[in-house]
Protein backbone atom coordinates (compact mmCIF):
# COMPACT_ATOMS: atom_id res chain seq x y z
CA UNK A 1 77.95 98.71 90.89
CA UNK A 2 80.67 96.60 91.90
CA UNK A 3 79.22 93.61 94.61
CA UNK A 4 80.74 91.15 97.12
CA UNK A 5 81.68 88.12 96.38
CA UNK A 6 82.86 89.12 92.32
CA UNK A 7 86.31 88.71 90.92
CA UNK A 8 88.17 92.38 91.78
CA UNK A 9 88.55 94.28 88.19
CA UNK A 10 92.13 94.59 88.02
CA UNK A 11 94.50 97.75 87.91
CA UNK A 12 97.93 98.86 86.80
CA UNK A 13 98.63 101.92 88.27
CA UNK A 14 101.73 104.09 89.57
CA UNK A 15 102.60 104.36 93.37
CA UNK A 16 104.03 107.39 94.93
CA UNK A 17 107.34 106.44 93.22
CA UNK A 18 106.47 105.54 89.82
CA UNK A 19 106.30 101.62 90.22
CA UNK A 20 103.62 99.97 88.53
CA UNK A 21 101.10 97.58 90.70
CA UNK A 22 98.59 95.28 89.56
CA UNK A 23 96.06 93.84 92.15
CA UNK A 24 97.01 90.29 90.80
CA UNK A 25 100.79 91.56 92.22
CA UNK A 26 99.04 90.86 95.99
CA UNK A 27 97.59 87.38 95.47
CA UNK A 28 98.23 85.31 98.25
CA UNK A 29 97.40 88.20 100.41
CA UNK A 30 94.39 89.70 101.41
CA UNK A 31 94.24 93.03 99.97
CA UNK A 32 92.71 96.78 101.72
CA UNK A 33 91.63 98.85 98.64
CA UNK A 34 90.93 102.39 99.95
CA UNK A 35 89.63 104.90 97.60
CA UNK A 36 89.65 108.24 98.84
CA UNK A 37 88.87 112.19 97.89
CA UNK A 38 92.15 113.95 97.92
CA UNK A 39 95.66 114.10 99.41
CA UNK A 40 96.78 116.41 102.12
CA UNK A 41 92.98 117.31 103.19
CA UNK A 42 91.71 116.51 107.02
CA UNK A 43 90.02 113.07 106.83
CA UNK A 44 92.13 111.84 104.01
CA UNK A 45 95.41 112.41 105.91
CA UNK A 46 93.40 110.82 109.26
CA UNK A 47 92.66 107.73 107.90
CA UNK A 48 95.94 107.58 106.06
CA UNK A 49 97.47 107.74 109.71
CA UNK A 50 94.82 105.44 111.00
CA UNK A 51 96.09 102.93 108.57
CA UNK A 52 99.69 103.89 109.21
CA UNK A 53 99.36 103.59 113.31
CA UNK A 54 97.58 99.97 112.69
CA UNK A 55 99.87 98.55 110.28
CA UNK A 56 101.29 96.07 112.33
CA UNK A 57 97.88 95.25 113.17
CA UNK A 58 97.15 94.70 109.38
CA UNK A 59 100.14 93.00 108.45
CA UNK A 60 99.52 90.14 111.14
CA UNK A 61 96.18 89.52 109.06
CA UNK A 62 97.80 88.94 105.94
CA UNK A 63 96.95 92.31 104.46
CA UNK A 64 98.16 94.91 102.11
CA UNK A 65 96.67 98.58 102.15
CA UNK A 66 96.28 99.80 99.26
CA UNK A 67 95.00 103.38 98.94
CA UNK A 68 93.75 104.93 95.70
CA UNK A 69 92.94 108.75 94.87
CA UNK A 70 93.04 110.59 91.27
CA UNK A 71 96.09 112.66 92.79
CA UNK A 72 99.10 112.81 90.49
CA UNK A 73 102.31 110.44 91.54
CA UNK A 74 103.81 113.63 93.03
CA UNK A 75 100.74 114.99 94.92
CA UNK A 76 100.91 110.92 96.51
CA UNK A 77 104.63 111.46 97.12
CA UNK A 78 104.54 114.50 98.85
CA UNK A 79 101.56 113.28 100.96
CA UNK A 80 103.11 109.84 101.65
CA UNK A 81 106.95 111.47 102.46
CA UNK A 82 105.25 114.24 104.78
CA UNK A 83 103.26 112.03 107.07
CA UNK A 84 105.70 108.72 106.82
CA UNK A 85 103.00 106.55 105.14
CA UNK A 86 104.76 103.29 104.45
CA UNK A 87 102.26 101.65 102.40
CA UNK A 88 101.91 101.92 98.40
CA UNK A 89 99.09 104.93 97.67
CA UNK A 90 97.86 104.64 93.76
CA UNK A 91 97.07 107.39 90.92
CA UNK A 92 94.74 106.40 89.11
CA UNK A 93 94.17 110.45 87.17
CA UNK A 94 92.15 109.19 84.07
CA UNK A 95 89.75 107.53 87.05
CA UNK A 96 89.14 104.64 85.02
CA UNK A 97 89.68 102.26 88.45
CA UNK A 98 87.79 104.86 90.66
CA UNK A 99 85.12 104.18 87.84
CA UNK A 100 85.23 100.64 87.78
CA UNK A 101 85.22 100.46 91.57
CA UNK A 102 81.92 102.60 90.87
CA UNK A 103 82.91 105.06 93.51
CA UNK A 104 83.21 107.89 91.45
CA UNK A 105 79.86 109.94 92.15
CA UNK A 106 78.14 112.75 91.71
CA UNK A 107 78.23 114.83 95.42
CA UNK A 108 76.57 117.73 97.11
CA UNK A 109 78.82 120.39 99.78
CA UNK A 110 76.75 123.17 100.90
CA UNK A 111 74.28 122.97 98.06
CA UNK A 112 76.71 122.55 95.75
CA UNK A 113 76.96 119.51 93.06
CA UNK A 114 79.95 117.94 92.19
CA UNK A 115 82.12 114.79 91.07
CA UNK A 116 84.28 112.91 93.68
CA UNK A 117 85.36 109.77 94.87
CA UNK A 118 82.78 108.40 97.56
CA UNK A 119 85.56 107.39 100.21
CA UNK A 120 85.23 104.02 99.91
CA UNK A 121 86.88 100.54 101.10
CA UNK A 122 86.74 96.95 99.53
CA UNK A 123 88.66 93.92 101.48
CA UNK A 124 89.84 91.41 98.55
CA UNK A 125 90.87 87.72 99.62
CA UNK A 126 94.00 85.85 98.63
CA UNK A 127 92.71 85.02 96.03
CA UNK A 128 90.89 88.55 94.31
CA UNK A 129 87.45 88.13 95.57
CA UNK A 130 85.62 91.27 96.66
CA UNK A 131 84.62 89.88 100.20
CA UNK A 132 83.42 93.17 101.92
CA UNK A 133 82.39 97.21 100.55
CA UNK A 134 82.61 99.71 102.92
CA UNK A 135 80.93 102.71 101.65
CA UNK A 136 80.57 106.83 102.64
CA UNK A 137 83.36 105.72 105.47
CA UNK A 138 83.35 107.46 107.82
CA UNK A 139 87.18 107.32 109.11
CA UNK A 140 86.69 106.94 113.21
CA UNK A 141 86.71 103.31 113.73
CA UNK A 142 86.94 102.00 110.32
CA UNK A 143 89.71 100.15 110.95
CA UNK A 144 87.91 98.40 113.43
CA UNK A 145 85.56 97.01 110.95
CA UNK A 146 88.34 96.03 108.62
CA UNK A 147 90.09 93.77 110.83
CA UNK A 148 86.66 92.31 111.97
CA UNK A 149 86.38 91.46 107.77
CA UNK A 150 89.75 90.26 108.00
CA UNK A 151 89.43 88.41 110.51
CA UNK A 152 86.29 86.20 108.62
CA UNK A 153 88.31 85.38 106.02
């Protein structure tokens, strides 16, 4: 289980347009990781907004969102050109980044048992240090908390 104050595990993974990102790509900003379940669903798309509405917000703490799903590059583009998302969203299909992010468990819905990604956030300093986990976020007033951890660093 990934804790604060470690080095972020790096990625290279495809945004909604096929560009590659690595996390060392943001250094020198601090850095909004979102994992979340799935694109186009209720409280995927409302925090996706959230983000989108606050982005000025964001920006004038020196941050990138980042958002991360196992969607394909097409299910992210779609989602992204539909709601005017102007920040990169990440596919990360074989979930090795969801995995190494550890938020990749095993969930119940109405009795039911399943894998899914734990909707999840993890603020990264300039410099690629995990400085706060948000975990089971709940999306009303998340970004609250975000630009309170922002805000510290």
């Amino acid at each position: 289980m990934l804790e604060q104050g470690v080095k972020a595990p790096d990625f290279s993974l495809p945004d909604q347009d096929g560009k590659v990102h690595s996390l060392k790509d943001f250094r020198g900003k601090n850095v909004v990781l979102y994992f979340y379940p799935k694109d186009n669903t209720p409280g995927c798309t409302k925090e996706a907004c959230n983000f989108k509405n606050e982005l000025p917000d964001f920006k004038s703490l020196n941050a990138e969102i980042l958002g991360i799903s196992a969607d394909s590059v097409s299910s992210h583009k779609k989602f992204a050109d539909k709601f005017g998302l102007p920040f990169k969203l990440l596919s990360d299909e074989s979930r090795e980044i969801i995995n190494k992010y550890g938020v990749w468990i095993l969930k119940t819905l109405y009795g039911k048992k399943s894998f899914g990604i734990e909707r999840s956030t993890f603020v990264i300093d300039k410099n690629g240090i995990v400085r706060k986990i948000f975990r089971k976020v709940k999306v009303d007033n998340h970004n609250k908390e975000l630009k309170e951890a922002l805000k510290e660093l």
